[in-house]
C-alpha atoms as a PDB file:
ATOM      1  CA  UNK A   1      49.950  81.807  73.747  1.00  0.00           C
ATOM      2  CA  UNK A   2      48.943  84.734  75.654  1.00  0.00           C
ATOM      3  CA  UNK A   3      50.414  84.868  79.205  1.00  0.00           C
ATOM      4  CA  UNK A   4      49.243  87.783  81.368  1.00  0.00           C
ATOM      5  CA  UNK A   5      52.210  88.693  84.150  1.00  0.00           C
ATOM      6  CA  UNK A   6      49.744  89.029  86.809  1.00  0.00           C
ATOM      7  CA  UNK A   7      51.465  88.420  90.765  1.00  0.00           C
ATOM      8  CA  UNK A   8      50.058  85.826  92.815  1.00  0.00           C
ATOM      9  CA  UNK A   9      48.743  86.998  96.304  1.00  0.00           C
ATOM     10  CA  UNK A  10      49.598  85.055  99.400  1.00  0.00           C
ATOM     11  CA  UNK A  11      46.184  83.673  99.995  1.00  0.00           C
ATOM     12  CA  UNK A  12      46.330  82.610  96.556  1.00  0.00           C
ATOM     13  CA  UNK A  13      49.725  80.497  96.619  1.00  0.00           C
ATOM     14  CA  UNK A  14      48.219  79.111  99.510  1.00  0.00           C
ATOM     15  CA  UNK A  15      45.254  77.947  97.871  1.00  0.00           C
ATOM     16  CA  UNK A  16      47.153  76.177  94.705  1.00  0.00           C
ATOM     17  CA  UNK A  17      45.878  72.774  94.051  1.00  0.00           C
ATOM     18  CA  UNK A  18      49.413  71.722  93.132  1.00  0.00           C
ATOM     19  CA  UNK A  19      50.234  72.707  97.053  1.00  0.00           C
ATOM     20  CA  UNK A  20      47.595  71.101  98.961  1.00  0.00           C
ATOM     21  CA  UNK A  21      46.932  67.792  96.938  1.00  0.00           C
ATOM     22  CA  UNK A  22      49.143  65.120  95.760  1.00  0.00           C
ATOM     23  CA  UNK A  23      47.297  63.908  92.127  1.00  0.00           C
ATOM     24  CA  UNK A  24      47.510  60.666  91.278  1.00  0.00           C
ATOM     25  CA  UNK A  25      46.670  58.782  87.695  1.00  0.00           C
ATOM     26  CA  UNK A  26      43.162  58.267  86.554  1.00  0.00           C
ATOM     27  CA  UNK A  27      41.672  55.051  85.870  1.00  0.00           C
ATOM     28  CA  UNK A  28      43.898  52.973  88.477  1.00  0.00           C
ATOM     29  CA  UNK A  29      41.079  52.669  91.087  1.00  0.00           C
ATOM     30  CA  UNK A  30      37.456  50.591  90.282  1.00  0.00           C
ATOM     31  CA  UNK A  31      35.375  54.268  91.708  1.00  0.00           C
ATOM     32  CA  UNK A  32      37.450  55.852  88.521  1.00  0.00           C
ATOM     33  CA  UNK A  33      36.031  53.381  85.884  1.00  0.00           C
ATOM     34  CA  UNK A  34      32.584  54.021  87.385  1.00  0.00           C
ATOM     35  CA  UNK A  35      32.378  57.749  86.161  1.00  0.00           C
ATOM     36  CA  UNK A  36      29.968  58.419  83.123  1.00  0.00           C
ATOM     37  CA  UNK A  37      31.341  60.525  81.309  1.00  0.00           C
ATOM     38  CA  UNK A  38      28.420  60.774  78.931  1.00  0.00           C
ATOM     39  CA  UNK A  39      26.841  63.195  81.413  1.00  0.00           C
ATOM     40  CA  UNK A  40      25.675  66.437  80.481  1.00  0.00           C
ATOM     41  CA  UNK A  41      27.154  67.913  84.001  1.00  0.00           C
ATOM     42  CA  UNK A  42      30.649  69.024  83.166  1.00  0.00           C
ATOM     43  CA  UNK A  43      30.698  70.762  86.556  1.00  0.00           C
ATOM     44  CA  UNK A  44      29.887  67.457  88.712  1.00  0.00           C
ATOM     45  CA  UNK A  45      32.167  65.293  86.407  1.00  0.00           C
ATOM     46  CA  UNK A  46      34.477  67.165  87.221  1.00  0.00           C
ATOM     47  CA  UNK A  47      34.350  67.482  90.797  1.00  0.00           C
ATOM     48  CA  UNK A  48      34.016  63.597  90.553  1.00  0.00           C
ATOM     49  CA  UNK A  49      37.445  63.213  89.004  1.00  0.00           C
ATOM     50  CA  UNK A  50      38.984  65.681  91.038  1.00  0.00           C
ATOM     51  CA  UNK A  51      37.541  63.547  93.951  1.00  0.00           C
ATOM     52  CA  UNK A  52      39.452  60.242  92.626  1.00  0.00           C
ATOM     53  CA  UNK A  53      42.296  61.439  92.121  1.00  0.00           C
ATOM     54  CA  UNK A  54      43.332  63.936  94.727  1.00  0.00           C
ATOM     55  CA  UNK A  55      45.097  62.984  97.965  1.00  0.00           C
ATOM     56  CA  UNK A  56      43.530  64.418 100.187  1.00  0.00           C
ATOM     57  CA  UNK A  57      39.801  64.636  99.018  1.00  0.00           C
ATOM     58  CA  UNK A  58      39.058  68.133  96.575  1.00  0.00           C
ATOM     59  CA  UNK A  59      36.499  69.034  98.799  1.00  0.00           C
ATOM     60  CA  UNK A  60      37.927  72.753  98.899  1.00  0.00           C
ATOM     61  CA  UNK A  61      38.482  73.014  95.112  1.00  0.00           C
ATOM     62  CA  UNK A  62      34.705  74.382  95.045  1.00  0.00           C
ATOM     63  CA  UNK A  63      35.667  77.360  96.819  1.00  0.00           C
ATOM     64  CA  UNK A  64      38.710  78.004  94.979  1.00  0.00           C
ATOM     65  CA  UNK A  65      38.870  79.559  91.611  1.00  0.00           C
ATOM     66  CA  UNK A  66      37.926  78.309  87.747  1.00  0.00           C
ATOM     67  CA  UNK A  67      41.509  78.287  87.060  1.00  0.00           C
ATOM     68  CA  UNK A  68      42.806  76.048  90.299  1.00  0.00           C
ATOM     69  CA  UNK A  69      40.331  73.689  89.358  1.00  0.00           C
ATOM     70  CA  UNK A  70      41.600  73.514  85.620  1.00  0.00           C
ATOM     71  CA  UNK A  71      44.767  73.375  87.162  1.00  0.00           C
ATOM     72  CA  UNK A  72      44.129  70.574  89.183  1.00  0.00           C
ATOM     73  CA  UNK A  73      42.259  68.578  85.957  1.00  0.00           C
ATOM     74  CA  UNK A  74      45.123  69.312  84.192  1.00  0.00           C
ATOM     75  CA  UNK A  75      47.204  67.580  86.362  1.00  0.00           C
ATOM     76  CA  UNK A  76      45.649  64.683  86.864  1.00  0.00           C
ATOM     77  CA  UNK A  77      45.963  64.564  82.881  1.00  0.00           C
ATOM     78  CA  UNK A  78      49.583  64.490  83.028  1.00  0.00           C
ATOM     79  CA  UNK A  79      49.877  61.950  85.701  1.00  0.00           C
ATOM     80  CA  UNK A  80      47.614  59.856  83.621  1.00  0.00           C
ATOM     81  CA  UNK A  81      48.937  60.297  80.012  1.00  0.00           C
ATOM     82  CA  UNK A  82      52.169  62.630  79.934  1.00  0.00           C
ATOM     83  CA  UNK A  83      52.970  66.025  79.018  1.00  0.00           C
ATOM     84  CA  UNK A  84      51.558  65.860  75.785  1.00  0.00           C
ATOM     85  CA  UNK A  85      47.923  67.053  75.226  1.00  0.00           C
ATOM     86  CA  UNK A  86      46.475  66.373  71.704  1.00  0.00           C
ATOM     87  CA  UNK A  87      43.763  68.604  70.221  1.00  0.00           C
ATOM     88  CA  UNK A  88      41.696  68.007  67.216  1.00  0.00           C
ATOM     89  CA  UNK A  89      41.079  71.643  66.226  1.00  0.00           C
ATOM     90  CA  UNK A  90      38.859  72.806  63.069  1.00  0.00           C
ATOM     91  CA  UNK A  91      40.218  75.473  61.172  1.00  0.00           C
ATOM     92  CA  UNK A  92      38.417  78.880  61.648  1.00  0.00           C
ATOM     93  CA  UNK A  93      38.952  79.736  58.060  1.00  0.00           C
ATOM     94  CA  UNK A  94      35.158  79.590  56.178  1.00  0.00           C
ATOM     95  CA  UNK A  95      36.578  78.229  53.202  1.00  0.00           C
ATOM     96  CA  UNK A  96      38.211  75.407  54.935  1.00  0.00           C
ATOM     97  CA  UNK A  97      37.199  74.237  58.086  1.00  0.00           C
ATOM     98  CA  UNK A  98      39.476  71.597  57.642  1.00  0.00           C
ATOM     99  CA  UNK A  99      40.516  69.458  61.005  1.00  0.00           C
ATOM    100  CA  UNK A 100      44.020  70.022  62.204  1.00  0.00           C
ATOM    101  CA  UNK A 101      45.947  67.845  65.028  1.00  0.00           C
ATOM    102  CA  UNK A 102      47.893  70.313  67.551  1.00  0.00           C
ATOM    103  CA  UNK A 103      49.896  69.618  70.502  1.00  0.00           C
ATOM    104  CA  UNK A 104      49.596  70.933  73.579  1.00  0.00           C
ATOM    105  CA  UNK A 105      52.142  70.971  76.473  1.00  0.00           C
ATOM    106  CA  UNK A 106      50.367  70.597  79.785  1.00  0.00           C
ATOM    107  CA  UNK A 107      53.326  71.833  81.556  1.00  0.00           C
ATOM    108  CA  UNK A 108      53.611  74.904  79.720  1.00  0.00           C
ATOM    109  CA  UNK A 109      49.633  75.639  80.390  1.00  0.00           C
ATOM    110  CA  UNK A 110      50.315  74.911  84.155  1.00  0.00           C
ATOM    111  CA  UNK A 111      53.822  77.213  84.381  1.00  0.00           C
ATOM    112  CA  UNK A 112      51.754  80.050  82.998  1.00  0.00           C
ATOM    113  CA  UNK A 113      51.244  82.488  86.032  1.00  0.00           C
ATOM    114  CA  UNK A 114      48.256  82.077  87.893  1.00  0.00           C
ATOM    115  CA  UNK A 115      45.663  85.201  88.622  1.00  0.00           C
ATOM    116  CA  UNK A 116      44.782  87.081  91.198  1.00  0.00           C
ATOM    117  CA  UNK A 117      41.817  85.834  92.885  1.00  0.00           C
ATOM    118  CA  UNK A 118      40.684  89.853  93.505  1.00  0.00           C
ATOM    119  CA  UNK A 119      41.087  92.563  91.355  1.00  0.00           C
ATOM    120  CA  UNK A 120      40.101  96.494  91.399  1.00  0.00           C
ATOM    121  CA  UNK A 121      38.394  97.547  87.736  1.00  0.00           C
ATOM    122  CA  UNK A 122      37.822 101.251  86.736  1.00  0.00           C
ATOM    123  CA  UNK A 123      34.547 101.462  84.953  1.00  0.00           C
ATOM    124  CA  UNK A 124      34.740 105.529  84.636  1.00  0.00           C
ATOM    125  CA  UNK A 125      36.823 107.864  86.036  1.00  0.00           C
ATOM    126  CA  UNK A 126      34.884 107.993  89.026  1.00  0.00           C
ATOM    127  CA  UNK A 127      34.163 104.704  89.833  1.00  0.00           C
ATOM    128  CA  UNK A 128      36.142 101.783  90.971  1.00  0.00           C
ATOM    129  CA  UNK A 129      34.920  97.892  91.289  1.00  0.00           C
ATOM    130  CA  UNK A 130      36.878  95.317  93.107  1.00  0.00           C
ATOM    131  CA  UNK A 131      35.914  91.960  91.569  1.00  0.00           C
ATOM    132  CA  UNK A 132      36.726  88.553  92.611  1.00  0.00           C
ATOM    133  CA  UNK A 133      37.168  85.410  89.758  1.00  0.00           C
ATOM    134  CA  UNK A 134      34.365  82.964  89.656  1.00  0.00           C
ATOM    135  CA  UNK A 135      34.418  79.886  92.065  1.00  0.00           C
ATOM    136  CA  UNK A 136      33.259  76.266  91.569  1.00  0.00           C
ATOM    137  CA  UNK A 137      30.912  77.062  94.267  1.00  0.00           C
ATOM    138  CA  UNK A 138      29.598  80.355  91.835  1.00  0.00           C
ATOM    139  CA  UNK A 139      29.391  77.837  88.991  1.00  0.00           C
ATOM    140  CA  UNK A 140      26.871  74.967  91.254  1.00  0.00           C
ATOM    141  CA  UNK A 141      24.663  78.443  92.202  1.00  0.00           C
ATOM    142  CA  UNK A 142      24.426  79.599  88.814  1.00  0.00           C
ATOM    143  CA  UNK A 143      24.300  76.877  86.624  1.00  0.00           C
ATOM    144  CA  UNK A 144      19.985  76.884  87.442  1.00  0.00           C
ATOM    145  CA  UNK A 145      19.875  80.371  86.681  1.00  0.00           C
ATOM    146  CA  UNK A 146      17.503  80.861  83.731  1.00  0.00           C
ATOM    147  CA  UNK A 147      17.217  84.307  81.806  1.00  0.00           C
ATOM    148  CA  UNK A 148      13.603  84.070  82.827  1.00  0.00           C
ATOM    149  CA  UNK A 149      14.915  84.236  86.998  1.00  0.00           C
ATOM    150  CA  UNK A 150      17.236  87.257  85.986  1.00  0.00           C
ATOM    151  CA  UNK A 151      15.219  88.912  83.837  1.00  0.00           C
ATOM    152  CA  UNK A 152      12.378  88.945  86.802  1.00  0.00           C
ATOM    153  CA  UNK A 153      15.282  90.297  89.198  1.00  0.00           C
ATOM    154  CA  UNK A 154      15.952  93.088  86.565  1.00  0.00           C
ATOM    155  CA  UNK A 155      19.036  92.344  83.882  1.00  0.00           C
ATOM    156  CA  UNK A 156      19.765  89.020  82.262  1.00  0.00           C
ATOM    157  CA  UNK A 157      22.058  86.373  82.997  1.00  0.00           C
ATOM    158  CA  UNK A 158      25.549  87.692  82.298  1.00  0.00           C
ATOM    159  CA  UNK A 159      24.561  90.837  83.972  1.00  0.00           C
ATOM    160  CA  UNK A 160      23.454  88.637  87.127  1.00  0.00           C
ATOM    161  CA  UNK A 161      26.126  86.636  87.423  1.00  0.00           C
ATOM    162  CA  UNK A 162      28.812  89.369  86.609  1.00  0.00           C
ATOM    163  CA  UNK A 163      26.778  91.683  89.285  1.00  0.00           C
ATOM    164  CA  UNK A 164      27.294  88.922  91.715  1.00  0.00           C
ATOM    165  CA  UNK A 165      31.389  89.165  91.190  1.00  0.00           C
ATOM    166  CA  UNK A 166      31.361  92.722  92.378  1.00  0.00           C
ATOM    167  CA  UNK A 167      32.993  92.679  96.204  1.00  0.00           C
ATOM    168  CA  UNK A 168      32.890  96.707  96.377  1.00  0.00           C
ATOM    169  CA  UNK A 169      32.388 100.116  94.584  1.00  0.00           C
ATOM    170  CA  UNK A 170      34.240 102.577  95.518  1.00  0.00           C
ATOM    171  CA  UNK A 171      35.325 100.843  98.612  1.00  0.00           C
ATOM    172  CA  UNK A 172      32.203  99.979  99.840  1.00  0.00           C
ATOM    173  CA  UNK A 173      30.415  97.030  99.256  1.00  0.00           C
ATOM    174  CA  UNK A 174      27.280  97.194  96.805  1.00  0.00           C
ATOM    175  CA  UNK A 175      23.838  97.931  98.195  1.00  0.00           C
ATOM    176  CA  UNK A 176      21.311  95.295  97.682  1.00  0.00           C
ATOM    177  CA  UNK A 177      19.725  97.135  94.973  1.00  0.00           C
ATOM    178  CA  UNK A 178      22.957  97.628  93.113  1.00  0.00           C
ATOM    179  CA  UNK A 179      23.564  96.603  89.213  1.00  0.00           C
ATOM    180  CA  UNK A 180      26.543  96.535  86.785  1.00  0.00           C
ATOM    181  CA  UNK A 181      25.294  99.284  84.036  1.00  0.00           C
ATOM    182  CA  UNK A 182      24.718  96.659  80.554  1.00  0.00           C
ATOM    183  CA  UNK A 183      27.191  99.004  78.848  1.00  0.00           C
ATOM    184  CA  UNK A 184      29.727  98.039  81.248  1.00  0.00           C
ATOM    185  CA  UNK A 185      29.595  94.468  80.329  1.00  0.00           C
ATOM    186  CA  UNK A 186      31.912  93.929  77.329  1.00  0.00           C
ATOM    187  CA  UNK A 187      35.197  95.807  78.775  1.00  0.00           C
ATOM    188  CA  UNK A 188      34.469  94.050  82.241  1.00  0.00           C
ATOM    189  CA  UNK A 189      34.134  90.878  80.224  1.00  0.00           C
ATOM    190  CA  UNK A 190      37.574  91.602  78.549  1.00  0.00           C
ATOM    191  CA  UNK A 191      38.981  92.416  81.795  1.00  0.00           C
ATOM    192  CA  UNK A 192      38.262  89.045  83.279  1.00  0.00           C
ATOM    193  CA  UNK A 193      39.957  87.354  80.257  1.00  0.00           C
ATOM    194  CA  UNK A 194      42.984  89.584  80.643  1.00  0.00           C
ATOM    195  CA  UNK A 195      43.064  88.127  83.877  1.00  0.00           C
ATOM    196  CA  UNK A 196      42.680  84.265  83.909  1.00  0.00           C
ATOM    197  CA  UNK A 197      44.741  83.034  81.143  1.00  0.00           C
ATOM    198  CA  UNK A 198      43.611  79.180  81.217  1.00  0.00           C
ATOM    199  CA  UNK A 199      40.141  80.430  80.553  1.00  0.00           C
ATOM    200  CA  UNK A 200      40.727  82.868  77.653  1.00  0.00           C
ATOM    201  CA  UNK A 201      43.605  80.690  76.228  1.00  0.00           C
ATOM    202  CA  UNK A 202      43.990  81.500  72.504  1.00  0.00           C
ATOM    203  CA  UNK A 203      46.681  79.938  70.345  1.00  0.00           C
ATOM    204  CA  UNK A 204      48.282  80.999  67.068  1.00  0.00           C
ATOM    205  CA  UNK A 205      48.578  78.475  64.873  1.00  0.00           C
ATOM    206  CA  UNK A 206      48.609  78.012  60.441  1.00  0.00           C
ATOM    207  CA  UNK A 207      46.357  75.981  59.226  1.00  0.00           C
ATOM    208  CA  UNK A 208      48.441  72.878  56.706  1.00  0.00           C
ATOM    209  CA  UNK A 209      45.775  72.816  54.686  1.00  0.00           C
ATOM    210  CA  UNK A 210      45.095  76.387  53.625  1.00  0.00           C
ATOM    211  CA  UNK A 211      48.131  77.984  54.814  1.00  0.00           C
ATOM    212  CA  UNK A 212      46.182  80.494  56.594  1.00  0.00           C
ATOM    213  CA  UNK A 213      47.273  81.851  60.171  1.00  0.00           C
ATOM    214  CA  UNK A 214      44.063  82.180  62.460  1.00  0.00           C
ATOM    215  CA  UNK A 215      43.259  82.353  66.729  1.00  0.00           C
ATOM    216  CA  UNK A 216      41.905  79.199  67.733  1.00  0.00           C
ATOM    217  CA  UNK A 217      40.236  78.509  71.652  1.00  0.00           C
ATOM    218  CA  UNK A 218      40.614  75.581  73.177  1.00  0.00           C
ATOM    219  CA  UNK A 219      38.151  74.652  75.997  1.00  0.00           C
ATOM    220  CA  UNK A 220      40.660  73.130  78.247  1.00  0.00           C
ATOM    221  CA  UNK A 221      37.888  71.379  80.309  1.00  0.00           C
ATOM    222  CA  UNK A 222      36.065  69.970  77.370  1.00  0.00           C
ATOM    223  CA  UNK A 223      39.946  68.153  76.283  1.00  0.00           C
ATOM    224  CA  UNK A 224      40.830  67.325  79.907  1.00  0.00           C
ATOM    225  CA  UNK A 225      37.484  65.318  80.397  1.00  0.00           C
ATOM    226  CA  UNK A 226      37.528  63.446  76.612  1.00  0.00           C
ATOM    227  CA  UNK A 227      41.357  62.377  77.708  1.00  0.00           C
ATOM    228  CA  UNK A 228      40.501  60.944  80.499  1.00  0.00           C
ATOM    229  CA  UNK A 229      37.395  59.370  78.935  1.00  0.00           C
ATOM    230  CA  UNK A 230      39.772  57.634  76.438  1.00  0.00           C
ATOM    231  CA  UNK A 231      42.131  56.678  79.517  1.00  0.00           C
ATOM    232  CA  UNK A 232      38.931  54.713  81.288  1.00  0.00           C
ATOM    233  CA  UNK A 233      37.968  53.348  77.907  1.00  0.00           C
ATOM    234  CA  UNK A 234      41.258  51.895  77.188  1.00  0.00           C
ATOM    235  CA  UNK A 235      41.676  50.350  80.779  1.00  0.00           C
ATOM    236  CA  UNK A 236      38.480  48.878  80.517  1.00  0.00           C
ATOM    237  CA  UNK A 237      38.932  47.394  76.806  1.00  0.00           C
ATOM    238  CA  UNK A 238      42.443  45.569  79.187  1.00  0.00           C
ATOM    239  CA  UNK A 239      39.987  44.184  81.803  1.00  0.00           C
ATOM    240  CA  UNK A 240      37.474  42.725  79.333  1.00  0.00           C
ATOM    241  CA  UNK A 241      40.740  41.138  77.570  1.00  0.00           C
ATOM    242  CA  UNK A 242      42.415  39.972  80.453  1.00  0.00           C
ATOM    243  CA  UNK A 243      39.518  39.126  82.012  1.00  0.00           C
ATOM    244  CA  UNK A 244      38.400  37.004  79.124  1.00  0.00           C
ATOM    245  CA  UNK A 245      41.895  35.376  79.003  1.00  0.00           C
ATOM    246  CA  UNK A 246      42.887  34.803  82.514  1.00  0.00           C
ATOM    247  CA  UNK A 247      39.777  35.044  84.305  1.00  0.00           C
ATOM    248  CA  UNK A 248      40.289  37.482  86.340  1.00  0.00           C
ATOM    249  CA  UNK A 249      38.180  39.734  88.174  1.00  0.00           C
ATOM    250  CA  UNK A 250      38.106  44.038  87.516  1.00  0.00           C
ATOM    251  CA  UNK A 251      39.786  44.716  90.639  1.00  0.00           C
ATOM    252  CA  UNK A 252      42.198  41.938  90.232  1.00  0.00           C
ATOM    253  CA  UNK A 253      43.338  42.878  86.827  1.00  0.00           C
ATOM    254  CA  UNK A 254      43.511  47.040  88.835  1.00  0.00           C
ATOM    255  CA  UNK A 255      45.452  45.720  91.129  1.00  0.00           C
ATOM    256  CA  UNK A 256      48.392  44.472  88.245  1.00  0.00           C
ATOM    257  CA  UNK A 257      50.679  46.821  87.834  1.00  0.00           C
ATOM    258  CA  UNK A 258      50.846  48.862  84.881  1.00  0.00           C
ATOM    259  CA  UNK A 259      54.263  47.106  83.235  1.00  0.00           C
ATOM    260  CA  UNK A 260      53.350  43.714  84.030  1.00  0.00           C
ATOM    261  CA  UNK A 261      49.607  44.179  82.766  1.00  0.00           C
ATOM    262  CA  UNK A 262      51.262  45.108  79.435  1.00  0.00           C
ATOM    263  CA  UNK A 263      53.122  42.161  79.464  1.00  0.00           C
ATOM    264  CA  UNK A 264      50.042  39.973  79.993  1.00  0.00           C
ATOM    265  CA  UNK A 265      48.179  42.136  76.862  1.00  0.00           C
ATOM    266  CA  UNK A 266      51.013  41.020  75.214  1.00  0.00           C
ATOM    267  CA  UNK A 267      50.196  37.367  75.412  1.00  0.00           C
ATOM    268  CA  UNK A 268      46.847  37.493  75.238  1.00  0.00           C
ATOM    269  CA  UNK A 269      46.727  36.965  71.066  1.00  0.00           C
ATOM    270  CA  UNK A 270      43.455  36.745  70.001  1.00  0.00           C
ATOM    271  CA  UNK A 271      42.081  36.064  73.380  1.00  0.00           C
ATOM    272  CA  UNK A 272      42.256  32.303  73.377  1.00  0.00           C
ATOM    273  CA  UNK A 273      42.858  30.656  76.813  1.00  0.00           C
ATOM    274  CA  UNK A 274      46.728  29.785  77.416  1.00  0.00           C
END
């Protein structure tokens, strides 16, 4: 697991999800098991959850970072299910492509350090960016940008959007007619990985069914959000039994704690009335 050593900045500790939220678990409250997580929005699903399950409201996690708000889903996971993330990853391999279960310690992901949200960038010897990591609140302005918009505005998509990261040159912010060069684009793109390790998480793993070693990339997002689907799934399959059982209404069987609800599954048989 690659872990850059990056410091934190002060406004950036500040800003932590982990300091200014208490998380609670998922799929304890009915506005939880009303989430659809068949949407194709990944962006507003997760803002939803985020909503549910942070104390106070997440209202400011659009203006924070990518990586406090993966941070923040994270958490939530491992109120909701434990420490231990599973991941169904394919092999890379051609010739094998064969799936392979891997575990994934949600602690370690949220122990590794967090970036700076600013960051100067040398393009050439005589000229030096500062750059800023993408927001939530970059992701809702971009996510209607077609290649159409930026090609009309001069440059494609990725050159728009990583144009729109640049804070100054040289010390001075960017004139309005200013563009990242296209040739920049692939060493600035490495730089931002360097940077934010939650987003360009790679893991080393051996494959038990060729043997090969290989890189694999999880998309933490993509895992947070199916884990939590599974959670709401799982609570709901309880209602419909304990609710078939006992009569009970959703928010009545919600409003059973967790240990005693288990108890009650375990009595339920084959869902005959006692």
């Amino acid at each position: 697991m690659r872990e850059p050593a990056e410091r934190q900045s002060e406004s950036q500790r500040a800003t932590a999800p982990a300091d200014a939220h208490r998380v609670r678990p998922f799929a304890m409250a009915m506005r939880d098991l009303d989430l659809d997580f068949t949407q194709n929005d990944r962006m507003q699903l997760i803002d939803a959850v985020l909503h549910c399950c942070l104390e106070p409201a997440a209202e400011r996690l659009s203006a924070g970072t990518l990586d406090h708000r993966v941070r923040a889903l994270l958490m939530v996971v491992r109120e909701t299910q434990g420490d231990r993330l599973v991941w169904m990853a394919r092999c890379p391999i051609q010739d094998c492509r064969h799936e392979m279960e891997l575990e994934i310690s949600v602690s370690q992901l949220l122990n590794m350090p967090e970036p700076a949200e600013r960051f100067c960038w040398s393009a050439t010897p005589d000229c030096t960016l500062e750059l800023r990591l993408p927001t939530g609140r970059d992701q809702i302005e971009w996510r209607g940008v077609t290649e159409a918009d930026a090609e009309a505005e001069g440059g494609g998509v990725a050159l728009r959007l990583a144009t729109a990261l640049v804070s100054s040159v040289n010390g001075r912010p960017p004139t309005s007619d200013w563009s990242l060069p296209d040739s920049w684009l692939p060493a600035l793109d490495a730089a931002f990985r360097e940077r934010d390790a939650l987003a360009s998480l790679e893991l080393e793993v051996s494959c038990p069914w060729c043997g090969n070693e290989s890189v694999v990339r999880p998309d933490l997002e993509a895992l947070a959000l199916s884990c939590l689907a599974a959670e709401q799934k799982r609570v709901l399959e309880e209602i419909h039994r304990l609710a078939s059982v006992y009569h009970w209404t959703e928010a009545e069987v919600l409003a059973v704690p967790r240990r005693r609800r288990s108890f009650y599954l375990a009595h339920t048989g084959d869902g005959a009335r006692p």
